[in-house]
N, C-alpha and C. Protein backbone atom coordinates (compact mmCIF):
# COMPACT_ATOMS: atom_id res chain seq x y z
N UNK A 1 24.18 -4.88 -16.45
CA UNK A 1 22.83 -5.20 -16.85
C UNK A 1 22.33 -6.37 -16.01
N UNK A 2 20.96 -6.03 -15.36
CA UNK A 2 20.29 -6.78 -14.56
C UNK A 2 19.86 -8.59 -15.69
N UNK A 3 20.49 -9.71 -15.20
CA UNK A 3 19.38 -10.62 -15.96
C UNK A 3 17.62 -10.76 -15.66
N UNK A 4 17.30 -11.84 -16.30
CA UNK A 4 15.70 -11.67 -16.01
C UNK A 4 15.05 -11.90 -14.26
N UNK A 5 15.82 -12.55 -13.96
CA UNK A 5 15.45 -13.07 -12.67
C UNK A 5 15.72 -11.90 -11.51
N UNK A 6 16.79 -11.17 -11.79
CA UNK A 6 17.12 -9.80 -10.98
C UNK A 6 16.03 -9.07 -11.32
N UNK A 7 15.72 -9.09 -12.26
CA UNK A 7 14.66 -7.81 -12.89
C UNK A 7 13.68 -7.82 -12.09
N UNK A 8 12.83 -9.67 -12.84
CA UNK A 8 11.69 -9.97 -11.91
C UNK A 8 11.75 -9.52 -10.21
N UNK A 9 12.82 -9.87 -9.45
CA UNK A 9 12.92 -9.42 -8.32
C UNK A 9 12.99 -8.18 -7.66
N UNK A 10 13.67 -7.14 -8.33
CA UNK A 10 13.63 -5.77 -8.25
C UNK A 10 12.34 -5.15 -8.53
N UNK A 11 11.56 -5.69 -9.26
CA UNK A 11 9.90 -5.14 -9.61
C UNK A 11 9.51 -5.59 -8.57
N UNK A 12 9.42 -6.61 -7.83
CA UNK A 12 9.20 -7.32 -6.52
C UNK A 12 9.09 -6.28 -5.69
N UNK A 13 10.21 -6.31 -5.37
CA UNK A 13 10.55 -5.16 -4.25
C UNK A 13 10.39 -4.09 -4.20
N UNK A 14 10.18 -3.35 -5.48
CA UNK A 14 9.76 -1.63 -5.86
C UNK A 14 8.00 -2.12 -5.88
N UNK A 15 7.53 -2.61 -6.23
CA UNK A 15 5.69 -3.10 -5.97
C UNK A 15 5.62 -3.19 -4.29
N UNK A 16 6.54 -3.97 -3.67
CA UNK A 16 6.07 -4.20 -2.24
C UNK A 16 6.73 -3.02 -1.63
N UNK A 17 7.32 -2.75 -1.71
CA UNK A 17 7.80 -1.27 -0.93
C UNK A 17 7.04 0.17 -1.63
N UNK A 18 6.46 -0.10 -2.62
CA UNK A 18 5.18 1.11 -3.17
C UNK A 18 3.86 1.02 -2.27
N UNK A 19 3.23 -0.07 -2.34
CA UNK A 19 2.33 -0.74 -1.40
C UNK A 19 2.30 -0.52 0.34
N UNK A 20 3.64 -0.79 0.50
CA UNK A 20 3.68 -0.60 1.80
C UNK A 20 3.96 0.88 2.28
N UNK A 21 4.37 1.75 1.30
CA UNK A 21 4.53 3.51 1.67
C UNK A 21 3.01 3.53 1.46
N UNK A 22 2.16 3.31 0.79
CA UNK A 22 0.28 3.45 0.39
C UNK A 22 -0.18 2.95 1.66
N UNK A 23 0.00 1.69 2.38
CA UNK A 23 -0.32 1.56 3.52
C UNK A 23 -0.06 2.22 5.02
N UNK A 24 1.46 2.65 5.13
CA UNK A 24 1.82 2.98 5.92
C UNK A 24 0.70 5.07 5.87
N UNK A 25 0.42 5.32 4.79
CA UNK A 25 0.35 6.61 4.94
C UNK A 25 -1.40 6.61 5.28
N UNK A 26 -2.11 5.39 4.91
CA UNK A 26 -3.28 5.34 5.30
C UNK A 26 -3.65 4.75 6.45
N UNK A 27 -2.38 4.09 6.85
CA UNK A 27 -2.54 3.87 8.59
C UNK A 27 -2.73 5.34 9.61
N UNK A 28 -1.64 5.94 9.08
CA UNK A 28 -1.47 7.88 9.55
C UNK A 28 -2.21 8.54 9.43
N UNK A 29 -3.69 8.67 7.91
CA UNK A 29 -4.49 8.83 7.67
C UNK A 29 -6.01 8.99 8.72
N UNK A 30 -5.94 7.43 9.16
CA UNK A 30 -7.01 6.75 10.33
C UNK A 30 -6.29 6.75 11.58
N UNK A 31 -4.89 7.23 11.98
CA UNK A 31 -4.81 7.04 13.15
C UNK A 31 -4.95 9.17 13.68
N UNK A 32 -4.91 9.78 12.33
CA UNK A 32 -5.29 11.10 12.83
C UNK A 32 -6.57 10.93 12.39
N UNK A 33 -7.61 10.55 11.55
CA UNK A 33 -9.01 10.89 11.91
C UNK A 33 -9.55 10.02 12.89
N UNK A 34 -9.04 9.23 13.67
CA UNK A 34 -9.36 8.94 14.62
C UNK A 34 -8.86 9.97 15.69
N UNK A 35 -8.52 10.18 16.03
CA UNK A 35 -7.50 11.30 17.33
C UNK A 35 -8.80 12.01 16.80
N UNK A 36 -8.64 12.79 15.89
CA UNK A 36 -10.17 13.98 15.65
C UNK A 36 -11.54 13.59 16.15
N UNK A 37 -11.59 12.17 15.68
CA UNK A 37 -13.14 12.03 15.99
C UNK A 37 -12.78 11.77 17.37
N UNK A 38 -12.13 11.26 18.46
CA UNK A 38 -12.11 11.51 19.55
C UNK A 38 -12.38 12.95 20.56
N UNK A 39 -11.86 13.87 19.82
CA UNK A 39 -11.58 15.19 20.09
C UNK A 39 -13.17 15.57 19.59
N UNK A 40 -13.58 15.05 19.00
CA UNK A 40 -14.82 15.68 18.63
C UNK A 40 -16.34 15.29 19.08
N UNK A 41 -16.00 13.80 19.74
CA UNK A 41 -16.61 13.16 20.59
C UNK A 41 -17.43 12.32 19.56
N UNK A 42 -16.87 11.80 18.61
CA UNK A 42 -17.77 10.94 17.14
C UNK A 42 -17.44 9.72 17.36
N UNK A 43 -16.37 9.49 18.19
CA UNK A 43 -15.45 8.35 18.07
C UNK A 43 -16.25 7.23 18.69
N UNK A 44 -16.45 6.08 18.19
CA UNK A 44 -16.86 4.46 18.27
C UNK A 44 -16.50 3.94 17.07
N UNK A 45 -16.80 2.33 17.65
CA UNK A 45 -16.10 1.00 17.03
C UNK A 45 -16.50 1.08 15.53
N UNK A 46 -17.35 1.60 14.78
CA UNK A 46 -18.22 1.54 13.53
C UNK A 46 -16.87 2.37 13.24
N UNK A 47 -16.52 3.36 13.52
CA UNK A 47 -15.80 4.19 12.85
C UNK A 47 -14.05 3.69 13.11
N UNK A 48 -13.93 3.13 13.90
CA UNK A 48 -12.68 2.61 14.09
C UNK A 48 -12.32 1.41 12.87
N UNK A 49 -13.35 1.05 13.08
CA UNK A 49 -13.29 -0.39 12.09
C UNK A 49 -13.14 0.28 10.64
N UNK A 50 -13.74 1.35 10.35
CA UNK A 50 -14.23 1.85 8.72
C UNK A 50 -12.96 2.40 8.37
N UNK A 51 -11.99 2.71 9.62
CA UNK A 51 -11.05 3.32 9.33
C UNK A 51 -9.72 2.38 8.88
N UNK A 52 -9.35 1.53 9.19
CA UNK A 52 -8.49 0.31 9.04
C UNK A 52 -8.29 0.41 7.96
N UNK A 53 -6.74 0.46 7.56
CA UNK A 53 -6.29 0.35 5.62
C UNK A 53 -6.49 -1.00 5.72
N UNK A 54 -6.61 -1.54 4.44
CA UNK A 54 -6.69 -2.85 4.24
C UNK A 54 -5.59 -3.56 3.61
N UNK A 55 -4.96 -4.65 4.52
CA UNK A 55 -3.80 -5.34 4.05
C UNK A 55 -3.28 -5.66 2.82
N UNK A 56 -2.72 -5.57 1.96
CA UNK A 56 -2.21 -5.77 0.92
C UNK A 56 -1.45 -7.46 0.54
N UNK A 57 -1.76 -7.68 -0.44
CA UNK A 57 -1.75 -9.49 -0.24
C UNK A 57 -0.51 -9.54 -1.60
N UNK A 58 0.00 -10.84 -1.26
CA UNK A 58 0.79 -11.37 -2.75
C UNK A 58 0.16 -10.65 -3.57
N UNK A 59 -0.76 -11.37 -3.86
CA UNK A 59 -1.43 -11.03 -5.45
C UNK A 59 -1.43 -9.91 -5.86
N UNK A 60 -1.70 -8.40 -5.18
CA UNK A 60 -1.29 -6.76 -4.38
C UNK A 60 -0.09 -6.23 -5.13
N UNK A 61 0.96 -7.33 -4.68
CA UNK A 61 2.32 -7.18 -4.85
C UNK A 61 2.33 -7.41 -6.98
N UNK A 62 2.10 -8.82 -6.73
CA UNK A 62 2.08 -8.95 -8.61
C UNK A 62 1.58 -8.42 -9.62
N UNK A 63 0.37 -7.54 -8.97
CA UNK A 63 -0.56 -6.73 -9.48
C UNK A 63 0.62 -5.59 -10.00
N UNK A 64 0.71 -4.91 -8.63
CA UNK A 64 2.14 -3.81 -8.77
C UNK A 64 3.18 -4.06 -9.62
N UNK A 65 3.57 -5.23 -9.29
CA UNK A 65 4.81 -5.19 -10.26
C UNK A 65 4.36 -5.75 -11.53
N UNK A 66 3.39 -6.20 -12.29
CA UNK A 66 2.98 -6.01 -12.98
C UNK A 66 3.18 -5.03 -14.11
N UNK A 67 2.52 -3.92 -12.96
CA UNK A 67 1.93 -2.43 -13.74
C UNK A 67 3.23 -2.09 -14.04
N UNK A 68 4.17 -2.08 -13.26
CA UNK A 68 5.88 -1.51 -13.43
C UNK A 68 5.93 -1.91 -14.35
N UNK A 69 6.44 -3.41 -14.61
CA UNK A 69 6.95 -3.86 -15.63
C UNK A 69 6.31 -3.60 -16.96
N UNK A 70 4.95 -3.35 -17.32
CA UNK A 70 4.75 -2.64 -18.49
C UNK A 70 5.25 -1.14 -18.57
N UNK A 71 5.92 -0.63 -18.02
CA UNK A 71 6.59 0.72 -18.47
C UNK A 71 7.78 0.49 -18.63
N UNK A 72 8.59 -0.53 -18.00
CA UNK A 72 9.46 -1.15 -18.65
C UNK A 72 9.82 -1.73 -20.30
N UNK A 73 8.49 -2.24 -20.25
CA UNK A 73 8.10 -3.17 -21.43
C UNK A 73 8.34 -1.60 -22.81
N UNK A 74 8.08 -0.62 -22.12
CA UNK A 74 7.59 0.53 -23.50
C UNK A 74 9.04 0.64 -23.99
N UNK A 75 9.13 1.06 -25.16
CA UNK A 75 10.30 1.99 -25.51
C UNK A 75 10.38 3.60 -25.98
C-alpha cells in the first residue's frame, strides 16, 4: 500500500503523462492539417498559428490530478 505522499505523486504523474498523450496527439492533429492545407494551397501564418496545441501548465497538471483523485476518493 502506497502512503499519502506516493499517492499524491503517482496522480502527478498519471495527470502529466494524460496531458502530455492530449498534447502530443494535437500536435499530429495540426502537423497533418497543416501538410493538407499545404497540399491544398490554404496554407499561411493565420492558420499555422490557429493550429498550435496549447501548452499545458502546472496548474493543467493539478487540475488533472485533481479530477483522478476524486475517483479515487469514491467507493
Amino acid at each position: 500500500m502506497s502512503n499519502p505522499y506516493e499517492l499524491r505523486f503517482r496522480l502527478l504523474e498519471m495527470a502529466s503523462g494524460y496531458l502530455y498523450d492530449q498534447q502530443q496527439k494535437q500536435t499530429q492533429f495540426a502537423i497533418d492539417a497543416w501538410e493538407f492545407a499545404k497540399e491544398e494551397g490554404t496554407a499561411n501564418m493565420e492558420l499555422f498559428k490557429g493550429l498550435q496545441p496549447k501548452n499545458y501548465t502546472i496548474e493543467d497538471i493539478k487540475n488533472k490530478a485533481t479530477e483522478l483523485y476524486e475517483f479515487v476518493e469514491k467507493k
